[in-house]
C-alpha atoms as a PDB file:
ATOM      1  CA  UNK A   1     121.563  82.159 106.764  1.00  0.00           C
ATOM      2  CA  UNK A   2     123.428  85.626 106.092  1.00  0.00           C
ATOM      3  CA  UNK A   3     125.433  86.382 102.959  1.00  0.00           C
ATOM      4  CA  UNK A   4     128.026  89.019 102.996  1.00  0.00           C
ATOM      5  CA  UNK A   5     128.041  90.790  99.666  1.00  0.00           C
ATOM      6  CA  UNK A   6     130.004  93.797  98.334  1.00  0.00           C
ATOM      7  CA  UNK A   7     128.853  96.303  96.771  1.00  0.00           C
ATOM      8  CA  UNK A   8     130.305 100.007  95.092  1.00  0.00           C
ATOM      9  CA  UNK A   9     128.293 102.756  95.632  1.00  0.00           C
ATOM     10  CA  UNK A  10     129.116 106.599  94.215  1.00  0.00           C
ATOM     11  CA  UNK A  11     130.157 109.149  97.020  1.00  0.00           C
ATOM     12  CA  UNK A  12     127.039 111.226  97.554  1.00  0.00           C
ATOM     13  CA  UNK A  13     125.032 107.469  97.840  1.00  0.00           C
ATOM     14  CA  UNK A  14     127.396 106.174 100.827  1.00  0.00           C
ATOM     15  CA  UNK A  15     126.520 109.474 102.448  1.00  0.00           C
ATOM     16  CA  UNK A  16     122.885 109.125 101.634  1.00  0.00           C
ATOM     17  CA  UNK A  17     122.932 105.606 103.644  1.00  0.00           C
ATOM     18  CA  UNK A  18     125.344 107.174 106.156  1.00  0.00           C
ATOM     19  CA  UNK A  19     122.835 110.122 107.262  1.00  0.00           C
ATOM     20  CA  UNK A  20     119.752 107.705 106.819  1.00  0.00           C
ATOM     21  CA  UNK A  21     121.296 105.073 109.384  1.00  0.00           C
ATOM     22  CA  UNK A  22     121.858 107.713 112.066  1.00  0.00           C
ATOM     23  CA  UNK A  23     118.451 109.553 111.486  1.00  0.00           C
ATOM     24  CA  UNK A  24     116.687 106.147 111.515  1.00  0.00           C
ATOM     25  CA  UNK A  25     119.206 104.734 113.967  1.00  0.00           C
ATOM     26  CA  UNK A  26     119.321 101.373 112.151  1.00  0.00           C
ATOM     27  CA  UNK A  27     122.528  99.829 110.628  1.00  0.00           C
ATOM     28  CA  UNK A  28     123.180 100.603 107.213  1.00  0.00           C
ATOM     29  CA  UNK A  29     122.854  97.153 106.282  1.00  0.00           C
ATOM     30  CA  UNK A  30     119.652  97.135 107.813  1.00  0.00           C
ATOM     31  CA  UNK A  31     118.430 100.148 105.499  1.00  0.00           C
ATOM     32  CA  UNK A  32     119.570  98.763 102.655  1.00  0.00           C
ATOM     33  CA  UNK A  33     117.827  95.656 103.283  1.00  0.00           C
ATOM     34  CA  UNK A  34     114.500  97.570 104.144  1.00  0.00           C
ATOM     35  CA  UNK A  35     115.068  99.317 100.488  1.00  0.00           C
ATOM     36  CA  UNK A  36     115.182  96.231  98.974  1.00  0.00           C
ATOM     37  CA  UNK A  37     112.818  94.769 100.443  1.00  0.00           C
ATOM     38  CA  UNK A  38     110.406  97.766  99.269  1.00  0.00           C
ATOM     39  CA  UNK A  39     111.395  97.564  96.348  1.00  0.00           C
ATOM     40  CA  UNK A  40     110.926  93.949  95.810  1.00  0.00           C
ATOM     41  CA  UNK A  41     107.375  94.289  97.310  1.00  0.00           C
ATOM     42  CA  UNK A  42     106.708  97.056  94.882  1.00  0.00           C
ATOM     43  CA  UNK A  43     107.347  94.804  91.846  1.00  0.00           C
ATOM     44  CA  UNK A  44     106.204  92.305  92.969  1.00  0.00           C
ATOM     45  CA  UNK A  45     102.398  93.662  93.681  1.00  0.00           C
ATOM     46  CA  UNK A  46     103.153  95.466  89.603  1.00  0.00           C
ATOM     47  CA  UNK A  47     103.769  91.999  88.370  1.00  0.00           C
ATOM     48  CA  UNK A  48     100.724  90.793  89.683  1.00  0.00           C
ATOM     49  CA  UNK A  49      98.536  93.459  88.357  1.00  0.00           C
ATOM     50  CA  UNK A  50      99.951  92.822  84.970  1.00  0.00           C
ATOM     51  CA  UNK A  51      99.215  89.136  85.341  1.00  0.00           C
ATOM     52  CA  UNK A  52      95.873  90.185  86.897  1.00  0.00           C
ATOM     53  CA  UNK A  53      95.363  92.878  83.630  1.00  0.00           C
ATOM     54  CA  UNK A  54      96.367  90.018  81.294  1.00  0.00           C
ATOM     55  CA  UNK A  55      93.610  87.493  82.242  1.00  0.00           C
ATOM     56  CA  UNK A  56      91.040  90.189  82.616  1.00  0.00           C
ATOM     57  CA  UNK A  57      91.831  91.356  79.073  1.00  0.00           C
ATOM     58  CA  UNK A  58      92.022  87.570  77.515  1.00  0.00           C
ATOM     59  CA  UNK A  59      87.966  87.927  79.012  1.00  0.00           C
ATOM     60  CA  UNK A  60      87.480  91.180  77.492  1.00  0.00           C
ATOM     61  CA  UNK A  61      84.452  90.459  74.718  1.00  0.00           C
ATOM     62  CA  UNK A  62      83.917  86.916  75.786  1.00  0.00           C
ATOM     63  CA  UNK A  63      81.377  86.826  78.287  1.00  0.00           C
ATOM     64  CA  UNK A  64      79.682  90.271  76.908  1.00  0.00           C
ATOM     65  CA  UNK A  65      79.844  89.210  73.526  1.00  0.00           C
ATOM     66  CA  UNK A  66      75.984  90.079  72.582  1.00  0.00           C
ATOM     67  CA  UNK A  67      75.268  90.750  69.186  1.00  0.00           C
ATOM     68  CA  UNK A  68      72.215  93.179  70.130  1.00  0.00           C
ATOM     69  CA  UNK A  69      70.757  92.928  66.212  1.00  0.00           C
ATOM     70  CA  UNK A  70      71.260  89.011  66.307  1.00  0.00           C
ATOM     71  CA  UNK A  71      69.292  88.877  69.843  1.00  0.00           C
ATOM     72  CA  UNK A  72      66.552  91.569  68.893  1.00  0.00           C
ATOM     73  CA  UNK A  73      66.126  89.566  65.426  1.00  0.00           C
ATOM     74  CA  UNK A  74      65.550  86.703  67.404  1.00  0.00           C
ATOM     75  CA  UNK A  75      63.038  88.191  69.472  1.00  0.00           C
ATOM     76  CA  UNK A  76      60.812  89.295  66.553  1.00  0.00           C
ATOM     77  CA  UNK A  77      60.998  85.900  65.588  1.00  0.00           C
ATOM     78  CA  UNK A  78      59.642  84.661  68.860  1.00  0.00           C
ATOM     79  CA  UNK A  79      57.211  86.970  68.582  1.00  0.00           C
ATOM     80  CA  UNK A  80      55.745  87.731  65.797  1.00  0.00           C
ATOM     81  CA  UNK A  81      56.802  84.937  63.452  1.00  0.00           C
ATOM     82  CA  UNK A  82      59.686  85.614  60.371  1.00  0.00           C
END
């Protein structure tokens, strides 16, 4: 299904999409769409990272979380008594 939508652009941005069409020789509604589409697929792939950042970092200490005196004292202990 296709939606017609308007949309106002400033003067030097209508001639941006104008000379793009005819270099690319697509429609202009097709390079707008591939724009958008880029820059959907842009945030999109940012938004994941973030998500991707935020688990990593609610991780972060969890599984490394080694008190090196604690694990040495206990050591000792195995070893050589209190």
């Amino acid at each position: 299904m296709t939606i017609r939508k308007n949309f106002i652009f400033q003067e030097d941005t209508v001639k941006y999409l104008e000379e793009l069409s005819k270099l690319k020789n697509k429609t202009q509604t097709d390079i707008v769409k591939e724009a958008i589409e880029e820059l959907y697929k842009k945030a999109n792939i940012k938004n994941k990272l973030a998500i991707l950042d935020e688990i990593r970092d609610s991780f972060h200490g969890q599984l490394t979380n080694i008190n090196a005196n604690e694990l040495h004292k206990e050591k000792r202990v195995e070893k050589y008594g209190k």
